[in-house]
Protein backbone atom coordinates (compact mmCIF):
# COMPACT_ATOMS: atom_id res chain seq x y z
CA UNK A 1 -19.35 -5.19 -33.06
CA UNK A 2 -20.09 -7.13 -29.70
CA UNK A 3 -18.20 -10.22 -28.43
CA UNK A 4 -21.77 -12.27 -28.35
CA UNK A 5 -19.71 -15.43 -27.55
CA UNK A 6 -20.93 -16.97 -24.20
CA UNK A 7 -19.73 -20.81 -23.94
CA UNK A 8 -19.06 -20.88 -20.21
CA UNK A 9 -20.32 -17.54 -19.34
CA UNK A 10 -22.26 -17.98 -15.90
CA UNK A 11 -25.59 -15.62 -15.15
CA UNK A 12 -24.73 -13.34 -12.91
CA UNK A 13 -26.97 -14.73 -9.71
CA UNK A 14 -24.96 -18.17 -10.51
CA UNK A 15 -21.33 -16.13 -10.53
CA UNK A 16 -22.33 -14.45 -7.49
CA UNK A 17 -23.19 -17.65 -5.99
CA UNK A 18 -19.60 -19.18 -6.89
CA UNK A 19 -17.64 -16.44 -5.83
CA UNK A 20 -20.12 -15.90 -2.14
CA UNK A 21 -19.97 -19.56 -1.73
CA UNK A 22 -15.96 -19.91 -2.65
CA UNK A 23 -14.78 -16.93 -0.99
CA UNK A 24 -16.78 -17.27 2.73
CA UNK A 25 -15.15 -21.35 2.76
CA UNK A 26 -11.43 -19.95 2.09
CA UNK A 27 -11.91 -16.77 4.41
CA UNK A 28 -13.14 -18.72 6.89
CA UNK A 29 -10.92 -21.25 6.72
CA UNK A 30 -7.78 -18.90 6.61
CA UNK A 31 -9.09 -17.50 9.53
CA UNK A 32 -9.60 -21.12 11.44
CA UNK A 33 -6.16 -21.65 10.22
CA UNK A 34 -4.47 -18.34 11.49
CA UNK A 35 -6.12 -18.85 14.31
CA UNK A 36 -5.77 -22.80 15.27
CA UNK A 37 -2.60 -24.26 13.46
CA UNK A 38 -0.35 -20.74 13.29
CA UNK A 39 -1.95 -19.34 17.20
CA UNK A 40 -2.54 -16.16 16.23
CA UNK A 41 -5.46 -14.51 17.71
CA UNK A 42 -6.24 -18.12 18.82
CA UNK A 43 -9.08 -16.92 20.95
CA UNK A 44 -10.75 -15.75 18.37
CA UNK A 45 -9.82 -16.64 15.46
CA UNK A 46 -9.19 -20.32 16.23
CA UNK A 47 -12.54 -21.09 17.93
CA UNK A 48 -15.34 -23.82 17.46
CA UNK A 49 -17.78 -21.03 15.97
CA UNK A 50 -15.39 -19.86 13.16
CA UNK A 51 -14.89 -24.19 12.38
CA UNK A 52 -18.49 -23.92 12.25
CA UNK A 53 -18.81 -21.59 9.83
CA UNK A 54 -16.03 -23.13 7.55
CA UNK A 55 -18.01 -26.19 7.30
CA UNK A 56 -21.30 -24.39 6.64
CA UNK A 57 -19.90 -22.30 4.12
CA UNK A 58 -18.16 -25.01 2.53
CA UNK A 59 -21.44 -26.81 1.91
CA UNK A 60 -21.99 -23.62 0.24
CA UNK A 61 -19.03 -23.90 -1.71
CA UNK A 62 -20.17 -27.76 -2.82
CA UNK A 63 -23.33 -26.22 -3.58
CA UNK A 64 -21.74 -23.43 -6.10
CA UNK A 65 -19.33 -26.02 -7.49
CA UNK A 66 -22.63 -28.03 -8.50
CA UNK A 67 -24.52 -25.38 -10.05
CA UNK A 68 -21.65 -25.00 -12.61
CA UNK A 69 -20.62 -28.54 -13.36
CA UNK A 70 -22.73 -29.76 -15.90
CA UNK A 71 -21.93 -26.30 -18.26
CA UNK A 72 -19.08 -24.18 -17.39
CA UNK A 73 -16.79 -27.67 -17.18
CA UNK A 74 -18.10 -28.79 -20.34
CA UNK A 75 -17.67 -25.66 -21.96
CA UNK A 76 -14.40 -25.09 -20.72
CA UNK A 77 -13.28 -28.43 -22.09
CA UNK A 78 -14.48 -27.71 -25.07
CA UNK A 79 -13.18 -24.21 -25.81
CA UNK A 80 -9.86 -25.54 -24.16
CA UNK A 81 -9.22 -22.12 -22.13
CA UNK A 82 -7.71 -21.93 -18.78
CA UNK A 83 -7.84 -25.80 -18.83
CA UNK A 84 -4.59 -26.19 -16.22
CA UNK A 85 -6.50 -23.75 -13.81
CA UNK A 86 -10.02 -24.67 -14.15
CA UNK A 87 -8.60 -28.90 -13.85
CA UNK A 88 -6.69 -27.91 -11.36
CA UNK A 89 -9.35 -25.89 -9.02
CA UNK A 90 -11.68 -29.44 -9.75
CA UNK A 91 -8.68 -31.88 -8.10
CA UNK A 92 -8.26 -29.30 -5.62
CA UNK A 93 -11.79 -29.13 -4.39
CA UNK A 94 -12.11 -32.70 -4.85
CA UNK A 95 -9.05 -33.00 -2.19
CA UNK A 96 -10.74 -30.53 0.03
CA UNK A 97 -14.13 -32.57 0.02
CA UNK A 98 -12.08 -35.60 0.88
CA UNK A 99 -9.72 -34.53 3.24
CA UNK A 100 -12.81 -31.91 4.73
CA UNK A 101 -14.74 -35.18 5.66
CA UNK A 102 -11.85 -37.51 6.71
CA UNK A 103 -10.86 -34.92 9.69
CA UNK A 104 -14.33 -35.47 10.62
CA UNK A 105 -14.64 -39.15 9.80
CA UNK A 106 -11.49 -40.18 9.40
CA UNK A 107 -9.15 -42.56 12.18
CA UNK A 108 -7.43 -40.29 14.91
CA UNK A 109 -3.81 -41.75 13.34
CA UNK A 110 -4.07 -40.21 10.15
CA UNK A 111 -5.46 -36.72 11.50
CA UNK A 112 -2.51 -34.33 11.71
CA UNK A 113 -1.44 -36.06 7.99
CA UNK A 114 -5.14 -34.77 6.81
CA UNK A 115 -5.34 -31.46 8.94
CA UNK A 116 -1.57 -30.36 7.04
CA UNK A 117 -3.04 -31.96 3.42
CA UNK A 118 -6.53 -30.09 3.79
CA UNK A 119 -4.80 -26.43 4.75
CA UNK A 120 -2.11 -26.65 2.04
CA UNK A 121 -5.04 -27.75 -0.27
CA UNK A 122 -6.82 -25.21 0.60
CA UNK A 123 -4.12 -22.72 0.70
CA UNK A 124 -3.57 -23.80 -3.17
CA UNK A 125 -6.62 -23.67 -4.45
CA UNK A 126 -7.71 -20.22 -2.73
CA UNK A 127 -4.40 -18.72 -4.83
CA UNK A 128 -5.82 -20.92 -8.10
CA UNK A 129 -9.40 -19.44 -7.57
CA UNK A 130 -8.07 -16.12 -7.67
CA UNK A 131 -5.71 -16.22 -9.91
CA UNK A 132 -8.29 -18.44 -12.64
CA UNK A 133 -10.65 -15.02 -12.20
CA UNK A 134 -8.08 -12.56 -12.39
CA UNK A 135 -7.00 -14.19 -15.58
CA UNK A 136 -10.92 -14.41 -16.83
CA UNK A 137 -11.01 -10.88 -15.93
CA UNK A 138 -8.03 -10.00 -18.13
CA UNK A 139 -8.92 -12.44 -20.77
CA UNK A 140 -12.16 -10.18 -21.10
CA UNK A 141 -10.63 -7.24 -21.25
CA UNK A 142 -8.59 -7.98 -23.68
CA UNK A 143 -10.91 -9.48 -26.04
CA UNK A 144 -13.20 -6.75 -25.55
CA UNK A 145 -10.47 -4.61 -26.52
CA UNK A 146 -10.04 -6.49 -29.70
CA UNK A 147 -13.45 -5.94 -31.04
CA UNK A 148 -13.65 -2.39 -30.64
């Protein structure tokens, strides 16, 4: 007998949408980061054309998160599974969007506060993402063990 149980489950162009749209903003902004704040490779990691990127792929990203709000939250709330990541990825994000648009609109002051807070953010919630779908991976598995 089949799991047929699907609260949550994404189609698979909307999954591949998440995980293109999630993936390209951290890569891209682990590279920026290796290459602006840490210096390595700055010249080519750290450049205007790799920021670029970031913030193209991270209205990407805001796109994804969109596409799954109104079902996979609401079915995760309900079913009560990998609440603590999935809440956790939401704040997260919601820091990145905030802290994403106050080092471009923000006041020069606060800017090295916000550049630190947006790159430990991020740094977070890249681990979170992974770890939440490594976890939904195993979670699966092991169900799908259980009904064979």
């Amino acid at each position: 007998m089949k799991n047929t149980s699907r609260l949550g489950k994404m189609p698979p162009w909307q999954r591949h949408f998440i995980l293109v749209g999630m993936l390209s903003c951290s890569l891209t902004g682990t590279v920026y980061l290796f290459g602006h704040e840490f210096q390595i490779q700055r010249t080519l990691l750290g450049t205007h054309a790799v920021l670029a990127w970031h913030g193209v792929s991270a209205i990407l990203a805001s796109m994804a998160l969109g596409s799954i709000l109104p079902f996979h939250l609401k079915a995760g709330l309900k079913s009560k599974r990998k609440l603590l990541s999935g809440l956790s990825q939401l704040g997260f994000l919601a820091a990145l969007l905030i802290s994403g648009a106050l080092l471009y609109y923000g006041p020069e002051e606060m800017r090295e506060l916000v550049v630190l807070t947006h790159w430990l953010v991020g740094v977070a919630f890249f681990a979170l993402f992974l770890l939440h779908g490594v976890y939904s991976k195993q979670s699966k598995a092991i169900n799908d063990k259980k009904v064979h």
